[in-house]
C-alpha atoms as a PDB file:
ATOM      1  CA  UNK A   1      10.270  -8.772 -21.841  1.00  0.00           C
ATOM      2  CA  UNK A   2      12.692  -7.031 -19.351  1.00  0.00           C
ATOM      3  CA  UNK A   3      15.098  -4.582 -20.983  1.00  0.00           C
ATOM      4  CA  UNK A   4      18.501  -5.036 -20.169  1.00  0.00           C
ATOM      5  CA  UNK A   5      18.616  -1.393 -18.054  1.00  0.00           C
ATOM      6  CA  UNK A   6      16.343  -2.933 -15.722  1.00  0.00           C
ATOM      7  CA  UNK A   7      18.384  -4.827 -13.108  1.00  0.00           C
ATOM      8  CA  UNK A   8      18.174  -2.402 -10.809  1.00  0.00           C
ATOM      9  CA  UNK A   9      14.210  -2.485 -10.775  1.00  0.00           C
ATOM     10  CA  UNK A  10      13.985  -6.620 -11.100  1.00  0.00           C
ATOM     11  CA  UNK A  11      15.890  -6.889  -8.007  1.00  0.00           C
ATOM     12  CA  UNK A  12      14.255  -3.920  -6.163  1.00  0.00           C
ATOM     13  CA  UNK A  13      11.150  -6.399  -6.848  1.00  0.00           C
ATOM     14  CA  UNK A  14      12.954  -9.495  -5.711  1.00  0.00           C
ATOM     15  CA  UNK A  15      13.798  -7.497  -2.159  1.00  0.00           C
ATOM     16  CA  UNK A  16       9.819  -5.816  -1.704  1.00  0.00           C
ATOM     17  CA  UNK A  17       8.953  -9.763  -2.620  1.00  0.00           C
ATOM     18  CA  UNK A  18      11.321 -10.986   0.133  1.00  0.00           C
ATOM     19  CA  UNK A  19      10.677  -8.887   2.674  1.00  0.00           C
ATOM     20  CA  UNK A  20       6.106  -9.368   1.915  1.00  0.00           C
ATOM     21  CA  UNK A  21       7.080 -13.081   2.068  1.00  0.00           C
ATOM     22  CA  UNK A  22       9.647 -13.063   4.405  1.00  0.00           C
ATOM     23  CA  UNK A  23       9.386 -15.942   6.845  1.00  0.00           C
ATOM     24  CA  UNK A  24       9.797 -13.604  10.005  1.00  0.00           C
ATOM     25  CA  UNK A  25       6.235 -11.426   9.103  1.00  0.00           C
ATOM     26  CA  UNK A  26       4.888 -14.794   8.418  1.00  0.00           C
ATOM     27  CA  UNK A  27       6.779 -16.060  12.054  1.00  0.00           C
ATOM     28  CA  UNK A  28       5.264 -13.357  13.991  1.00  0.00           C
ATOM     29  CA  UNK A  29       1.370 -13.954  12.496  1.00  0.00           C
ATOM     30  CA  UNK A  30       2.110 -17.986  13.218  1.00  0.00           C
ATOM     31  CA  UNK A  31       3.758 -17.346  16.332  1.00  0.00           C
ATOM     32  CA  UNK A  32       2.191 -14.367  18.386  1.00  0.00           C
ATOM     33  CA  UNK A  33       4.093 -12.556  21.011  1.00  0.00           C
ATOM     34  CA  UNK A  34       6.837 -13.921  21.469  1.00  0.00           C
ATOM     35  CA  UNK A  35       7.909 -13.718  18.177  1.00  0.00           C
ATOM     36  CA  UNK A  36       6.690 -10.061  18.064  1.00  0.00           C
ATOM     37  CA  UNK A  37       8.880  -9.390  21.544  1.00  0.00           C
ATOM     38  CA  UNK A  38      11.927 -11.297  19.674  1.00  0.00           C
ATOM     39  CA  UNK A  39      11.504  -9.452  16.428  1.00  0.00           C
ATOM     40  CA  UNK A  40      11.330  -5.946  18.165  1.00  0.00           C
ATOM     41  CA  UNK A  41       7.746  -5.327  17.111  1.00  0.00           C
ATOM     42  CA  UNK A  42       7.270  -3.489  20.504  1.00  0.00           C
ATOM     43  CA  UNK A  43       5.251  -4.280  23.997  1.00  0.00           C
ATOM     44  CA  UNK A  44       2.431  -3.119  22.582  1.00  0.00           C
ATOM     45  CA  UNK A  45       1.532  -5.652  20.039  1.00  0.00           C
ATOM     46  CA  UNK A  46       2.914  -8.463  21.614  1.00  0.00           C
ATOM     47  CA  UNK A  47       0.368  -7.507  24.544  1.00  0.00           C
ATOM     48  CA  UNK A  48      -2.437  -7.458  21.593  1.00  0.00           C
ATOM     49  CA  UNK A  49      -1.196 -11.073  20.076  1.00  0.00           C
ATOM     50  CA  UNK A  50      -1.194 -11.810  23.685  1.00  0.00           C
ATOM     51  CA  UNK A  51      -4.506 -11.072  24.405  1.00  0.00           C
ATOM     52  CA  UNK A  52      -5.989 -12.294  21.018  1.00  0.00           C
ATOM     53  CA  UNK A  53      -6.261  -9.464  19.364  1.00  0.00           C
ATOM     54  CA  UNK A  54      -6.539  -9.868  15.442  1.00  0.00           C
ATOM     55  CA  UNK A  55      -4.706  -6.451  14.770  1.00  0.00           C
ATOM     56  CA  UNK A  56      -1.205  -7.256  15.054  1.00  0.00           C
ATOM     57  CA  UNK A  57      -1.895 -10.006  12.404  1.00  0.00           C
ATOM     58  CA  UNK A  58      -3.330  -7.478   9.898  1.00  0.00           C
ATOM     59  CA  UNK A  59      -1.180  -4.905  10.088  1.00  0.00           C
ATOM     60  CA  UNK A  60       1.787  -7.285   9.417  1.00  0.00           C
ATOM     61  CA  UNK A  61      -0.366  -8.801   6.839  1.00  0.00           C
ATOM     62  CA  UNK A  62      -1.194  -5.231   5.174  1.00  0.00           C
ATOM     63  CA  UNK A  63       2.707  -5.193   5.558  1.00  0.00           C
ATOM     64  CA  UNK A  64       3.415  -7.890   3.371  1.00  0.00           C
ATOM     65  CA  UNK A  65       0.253  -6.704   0.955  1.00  0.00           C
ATOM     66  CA  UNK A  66       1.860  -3.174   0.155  1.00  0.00           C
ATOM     67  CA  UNK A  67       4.895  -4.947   0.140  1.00  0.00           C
ATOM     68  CA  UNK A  68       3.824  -7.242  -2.525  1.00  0.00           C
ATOM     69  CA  UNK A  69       1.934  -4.415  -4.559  1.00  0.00           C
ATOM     70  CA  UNK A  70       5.555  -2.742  -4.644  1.00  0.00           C
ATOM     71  CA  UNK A  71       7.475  -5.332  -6.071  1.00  0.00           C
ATOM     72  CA  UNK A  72       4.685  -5.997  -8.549  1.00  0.00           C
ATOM     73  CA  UNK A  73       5.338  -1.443  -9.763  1.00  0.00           C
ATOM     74  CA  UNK A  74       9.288  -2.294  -9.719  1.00  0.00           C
ATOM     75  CA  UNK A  75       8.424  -5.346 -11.994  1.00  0.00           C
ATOM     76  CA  UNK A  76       5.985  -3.551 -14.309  1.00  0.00           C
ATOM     77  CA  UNK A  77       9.081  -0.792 -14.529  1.00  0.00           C
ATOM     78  CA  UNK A  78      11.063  -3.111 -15.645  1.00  0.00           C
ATOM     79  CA  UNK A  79       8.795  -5.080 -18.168  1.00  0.00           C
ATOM     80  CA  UNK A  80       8.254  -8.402 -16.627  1.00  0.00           C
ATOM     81  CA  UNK A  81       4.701  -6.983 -15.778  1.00  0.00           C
ATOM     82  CA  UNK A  82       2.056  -5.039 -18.020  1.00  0.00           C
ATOM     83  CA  UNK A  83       2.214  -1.105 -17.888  1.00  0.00           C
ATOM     84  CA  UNK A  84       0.525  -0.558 -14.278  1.00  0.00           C
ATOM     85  CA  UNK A  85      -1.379   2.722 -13.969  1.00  0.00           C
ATOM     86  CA  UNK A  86       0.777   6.457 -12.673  1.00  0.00           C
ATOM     87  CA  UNK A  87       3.679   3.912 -12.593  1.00  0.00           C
ATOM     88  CA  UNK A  88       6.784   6.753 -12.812  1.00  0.00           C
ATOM     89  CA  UNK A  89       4.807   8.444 -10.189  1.00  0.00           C
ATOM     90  CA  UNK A  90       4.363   5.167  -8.405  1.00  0.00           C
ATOM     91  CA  UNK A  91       7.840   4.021  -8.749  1.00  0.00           C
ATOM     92  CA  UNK A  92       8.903   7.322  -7.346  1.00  0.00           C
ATOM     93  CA  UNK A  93       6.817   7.334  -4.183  1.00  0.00           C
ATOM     94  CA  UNK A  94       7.817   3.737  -3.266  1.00  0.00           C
ATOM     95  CA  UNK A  95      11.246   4.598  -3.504  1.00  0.00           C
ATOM     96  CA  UNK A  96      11.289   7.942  -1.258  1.00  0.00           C
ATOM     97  CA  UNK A  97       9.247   5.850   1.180  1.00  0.00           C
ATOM     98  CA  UNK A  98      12.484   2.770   0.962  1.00  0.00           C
ATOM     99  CA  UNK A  99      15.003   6.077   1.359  1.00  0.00           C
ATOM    100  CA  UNK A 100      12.794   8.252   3.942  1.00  0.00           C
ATOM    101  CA  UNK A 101      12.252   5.432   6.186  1.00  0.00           C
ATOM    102  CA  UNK A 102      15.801   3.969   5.824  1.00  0.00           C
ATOM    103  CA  UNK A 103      17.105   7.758   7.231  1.00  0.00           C
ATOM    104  CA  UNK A 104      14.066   8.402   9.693  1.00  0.00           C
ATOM    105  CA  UNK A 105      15.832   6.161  12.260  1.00  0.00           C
ATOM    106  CA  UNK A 106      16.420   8.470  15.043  1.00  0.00           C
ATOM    107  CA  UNK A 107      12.352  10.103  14.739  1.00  0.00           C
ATOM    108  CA  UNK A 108      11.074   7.149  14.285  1.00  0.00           C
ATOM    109  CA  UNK A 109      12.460   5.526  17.198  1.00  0.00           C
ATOM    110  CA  UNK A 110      11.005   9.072  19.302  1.00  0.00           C
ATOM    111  CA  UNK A 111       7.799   8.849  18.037  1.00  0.00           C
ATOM    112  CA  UNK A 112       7.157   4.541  18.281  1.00  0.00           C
ATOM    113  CA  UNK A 113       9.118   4.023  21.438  1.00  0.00           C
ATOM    114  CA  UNK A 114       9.064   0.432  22.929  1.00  0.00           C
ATOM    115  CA  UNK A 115      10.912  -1.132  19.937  1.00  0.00           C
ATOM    116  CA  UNK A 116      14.182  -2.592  19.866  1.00  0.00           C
ATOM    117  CA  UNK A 117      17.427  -1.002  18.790  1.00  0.00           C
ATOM    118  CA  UNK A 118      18.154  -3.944  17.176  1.00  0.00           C
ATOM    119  CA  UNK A 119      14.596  -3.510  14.825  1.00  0.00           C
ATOM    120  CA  UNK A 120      15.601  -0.168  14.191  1.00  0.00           C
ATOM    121  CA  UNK A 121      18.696  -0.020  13.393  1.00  0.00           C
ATOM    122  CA  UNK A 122      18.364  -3.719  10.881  1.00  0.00           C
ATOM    123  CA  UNK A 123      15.453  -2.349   9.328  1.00  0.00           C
ATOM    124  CA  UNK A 124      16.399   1.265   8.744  1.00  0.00           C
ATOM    125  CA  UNK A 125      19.634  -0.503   7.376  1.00  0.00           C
ATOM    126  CA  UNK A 126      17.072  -2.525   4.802  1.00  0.00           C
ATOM    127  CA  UNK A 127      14.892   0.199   3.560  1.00  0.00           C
ATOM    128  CA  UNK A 128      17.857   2.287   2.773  1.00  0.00           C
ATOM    129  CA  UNK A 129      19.638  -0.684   1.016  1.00  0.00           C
ATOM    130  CA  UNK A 130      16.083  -1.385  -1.101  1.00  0.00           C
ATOM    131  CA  UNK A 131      15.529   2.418  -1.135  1.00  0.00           C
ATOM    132  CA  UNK A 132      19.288   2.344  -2.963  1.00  0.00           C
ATOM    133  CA  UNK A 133      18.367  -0.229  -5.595  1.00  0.00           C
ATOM    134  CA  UNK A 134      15.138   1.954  -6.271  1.00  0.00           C
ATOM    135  CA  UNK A 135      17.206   4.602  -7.004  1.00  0.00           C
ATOM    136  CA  UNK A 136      19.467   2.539  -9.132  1.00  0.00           C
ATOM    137  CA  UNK A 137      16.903   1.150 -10.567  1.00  0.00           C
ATOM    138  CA  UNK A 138      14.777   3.986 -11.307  1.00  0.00           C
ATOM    139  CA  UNK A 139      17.739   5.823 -12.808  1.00  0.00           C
ATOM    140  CA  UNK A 140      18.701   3.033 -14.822  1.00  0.00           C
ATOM    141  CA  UNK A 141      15.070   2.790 -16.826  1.00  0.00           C
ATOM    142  CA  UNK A 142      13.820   6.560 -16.376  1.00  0.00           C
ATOM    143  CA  UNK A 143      13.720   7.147 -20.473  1.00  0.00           C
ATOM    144  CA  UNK A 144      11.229   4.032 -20.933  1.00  0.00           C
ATOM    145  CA  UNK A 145       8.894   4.571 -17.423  1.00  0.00           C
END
């Protein structure tokens, strides 16, 4: 049963959910490079969808898995889930990687060139917003993690 000073972390779980089963990872597996060129994913694996290559489907796919794994930590922090193993460590980890990634913007774009401003700059915008609600949420149910 969720305690009531775990909002934050039930709806940090509900956003990791969304964005493993979001319906644009899912649109870029289903519908190869052109959805990876539209979505910003960069030249380079719309050339590999392109060509027939199996790896830009399972790293999106690994996406959504870690994704998924997340939510499942932010549920377990809040109750809804059994106790899962190191979770305040856990917990912790996911949500520097939300709030590093959401502020790694300008490096990232140096060091994975051939994506779209666009990709950056909306999904910098939603790690920081998720990496927000960890906080939140971690703050919010510290004393019982």
């Amino acid at each position: 049963m969720p305690e009531a000073s775990t909002h934050f972390l039930m709806l940090g779980a509900a956003l990791s959910a969304a964005a493993a089963a979001a319906a644009l990872h899912i649109a870029c597996i289903a519908g190869g490079p052109a959805w990876y060129r539209a979505l910003g994913a960069g030249e380079k694996m719309a050339q590999l969808a392109e060509s027939g290559s199996s790896y830009p489907a399972i790293v999106t796919s690994g996406i959504c898995v870690v994704l998924t794994v997340w939510a499942a930590y932010a549920l377990s922090g809040a109750g809804v889930l059994p106790r899962l193993p190191s979770l305040r460590m856990i917990l912790c980890a996911i949500t520097a990687v939300y709030v590093l990634r959401g502020l790694a913007f300008v490096p990232m774009m140096i060091m994975m060139p051939g994506r779209s401003m666009v990709f950056w700059g909306w999904s910098s915008a939603i790690c920081m917003g998720i990496g927000i609600v960890h906080v939140l949420g971690l703050r919010q149910a510290w004393a019982s993690l």
